[in-house]
C-alpha atoms as a PDB file:
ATOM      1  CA  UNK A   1     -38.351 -18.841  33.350  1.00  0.00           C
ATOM      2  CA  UNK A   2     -37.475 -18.513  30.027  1.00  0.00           C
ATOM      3  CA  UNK A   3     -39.085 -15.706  27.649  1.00  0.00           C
ATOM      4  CA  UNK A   4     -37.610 -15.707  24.366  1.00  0.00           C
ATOM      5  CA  UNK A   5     -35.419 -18.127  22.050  1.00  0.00           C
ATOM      6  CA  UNK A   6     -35.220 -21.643  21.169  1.00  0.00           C
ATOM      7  CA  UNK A   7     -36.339 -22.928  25.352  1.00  0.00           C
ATOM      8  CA  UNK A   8     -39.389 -20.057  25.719  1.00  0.00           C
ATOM      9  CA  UNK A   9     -41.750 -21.609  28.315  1.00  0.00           C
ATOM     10  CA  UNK A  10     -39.043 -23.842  30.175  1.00  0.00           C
ATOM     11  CA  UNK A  11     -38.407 -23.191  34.124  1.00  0.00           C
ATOM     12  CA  UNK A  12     -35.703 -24.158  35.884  1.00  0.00           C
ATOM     13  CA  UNK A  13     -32.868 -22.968  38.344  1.00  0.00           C
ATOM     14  CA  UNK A  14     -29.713 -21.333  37.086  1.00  0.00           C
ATOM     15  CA  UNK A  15     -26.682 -23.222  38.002  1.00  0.00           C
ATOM     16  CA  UNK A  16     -23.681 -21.186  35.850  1.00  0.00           C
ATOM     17  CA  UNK A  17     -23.673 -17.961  34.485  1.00  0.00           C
ATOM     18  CA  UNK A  18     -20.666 -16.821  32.268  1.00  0.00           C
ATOM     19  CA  UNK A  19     -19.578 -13.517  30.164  1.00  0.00           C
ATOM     20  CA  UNK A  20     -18.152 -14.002  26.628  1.00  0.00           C
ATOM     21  CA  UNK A  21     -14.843 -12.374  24.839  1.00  0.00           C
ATOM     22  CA  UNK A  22     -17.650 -10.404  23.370  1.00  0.00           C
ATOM     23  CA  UNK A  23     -19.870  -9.422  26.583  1.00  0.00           C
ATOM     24  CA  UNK A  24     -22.711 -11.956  26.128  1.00  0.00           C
ATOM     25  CA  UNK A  25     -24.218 -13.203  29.125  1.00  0.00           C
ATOM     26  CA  UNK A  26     -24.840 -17.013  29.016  1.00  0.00           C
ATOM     27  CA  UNK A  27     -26.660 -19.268  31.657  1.00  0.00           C
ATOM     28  CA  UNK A  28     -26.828 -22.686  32.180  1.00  0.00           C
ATOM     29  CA  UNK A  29     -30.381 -23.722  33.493  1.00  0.00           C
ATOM     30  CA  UNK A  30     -31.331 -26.837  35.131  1.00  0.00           C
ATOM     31  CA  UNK A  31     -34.730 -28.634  35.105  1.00  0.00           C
ATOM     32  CA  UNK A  32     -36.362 -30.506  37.489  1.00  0.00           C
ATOM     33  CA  UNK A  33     -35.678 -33.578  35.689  1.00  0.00           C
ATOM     34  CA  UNK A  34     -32.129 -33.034  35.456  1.00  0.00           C
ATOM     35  CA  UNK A  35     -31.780 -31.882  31.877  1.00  0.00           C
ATOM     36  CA  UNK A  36     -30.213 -28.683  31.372  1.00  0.00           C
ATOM     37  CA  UNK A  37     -29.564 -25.991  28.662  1.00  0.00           C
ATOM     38  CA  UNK A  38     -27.728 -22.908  28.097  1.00  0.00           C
ATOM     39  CA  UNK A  39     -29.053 -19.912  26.882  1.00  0.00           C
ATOM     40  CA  UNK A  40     -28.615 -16.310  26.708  1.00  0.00           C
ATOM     41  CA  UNK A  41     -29.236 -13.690  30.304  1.00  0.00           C
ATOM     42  CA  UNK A  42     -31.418 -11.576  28.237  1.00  0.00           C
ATOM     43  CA  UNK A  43     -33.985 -14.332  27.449  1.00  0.00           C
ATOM     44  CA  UNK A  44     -34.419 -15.220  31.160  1.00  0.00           C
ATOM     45  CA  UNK A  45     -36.894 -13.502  33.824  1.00  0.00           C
ATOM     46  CA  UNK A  46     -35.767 -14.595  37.563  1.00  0.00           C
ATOM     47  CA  UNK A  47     -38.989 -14.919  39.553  1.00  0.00           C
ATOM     48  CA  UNK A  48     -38.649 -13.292  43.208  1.00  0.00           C
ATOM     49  CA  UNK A  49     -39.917 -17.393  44.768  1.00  0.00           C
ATOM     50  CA  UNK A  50     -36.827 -18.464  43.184  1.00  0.00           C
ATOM     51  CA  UNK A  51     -34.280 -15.192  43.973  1.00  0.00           C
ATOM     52  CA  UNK A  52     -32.817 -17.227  46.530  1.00  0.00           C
ATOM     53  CA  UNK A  53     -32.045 -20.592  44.633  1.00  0.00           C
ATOM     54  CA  UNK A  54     -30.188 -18.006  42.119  1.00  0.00           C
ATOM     55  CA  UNK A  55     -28.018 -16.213  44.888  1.00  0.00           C
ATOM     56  CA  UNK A  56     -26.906 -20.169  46.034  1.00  0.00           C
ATOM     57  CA  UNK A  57     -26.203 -21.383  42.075  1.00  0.00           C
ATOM     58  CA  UNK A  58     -23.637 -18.062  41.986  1.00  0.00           C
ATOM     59  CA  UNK A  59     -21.533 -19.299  45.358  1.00  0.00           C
END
């Protein structure tokens, strides 16, 4: 679920999760409906239901 920035309120699973040059975290979430939408590690809470769905996005 995202907390803060421009998709607060959106849920969805994370499906790629990269470090910048500069040591940013980014992820790419996906909806349900297929859409997704990058945005930064620190404006994401990982809910323990969904722990596993996270763990098999990294593989």
């Amino acid at each position: 679920m995202v907390v803060a920035g421009t998709h607060i309120g959106k849920p969805g699973i994370v499906r790629h999760i990269h470090t910048s040059k500069t040591g940013y975290i980014t992820i790419t979430v996906e909806q349900k409906n297929k859409e997704r939408f990058k945005t930064l590690a620190k404006n994401v809470v990982v809910q323990a239901s969904r722990l596993l769905y996270v763990a098999v996005a990294l593989l």
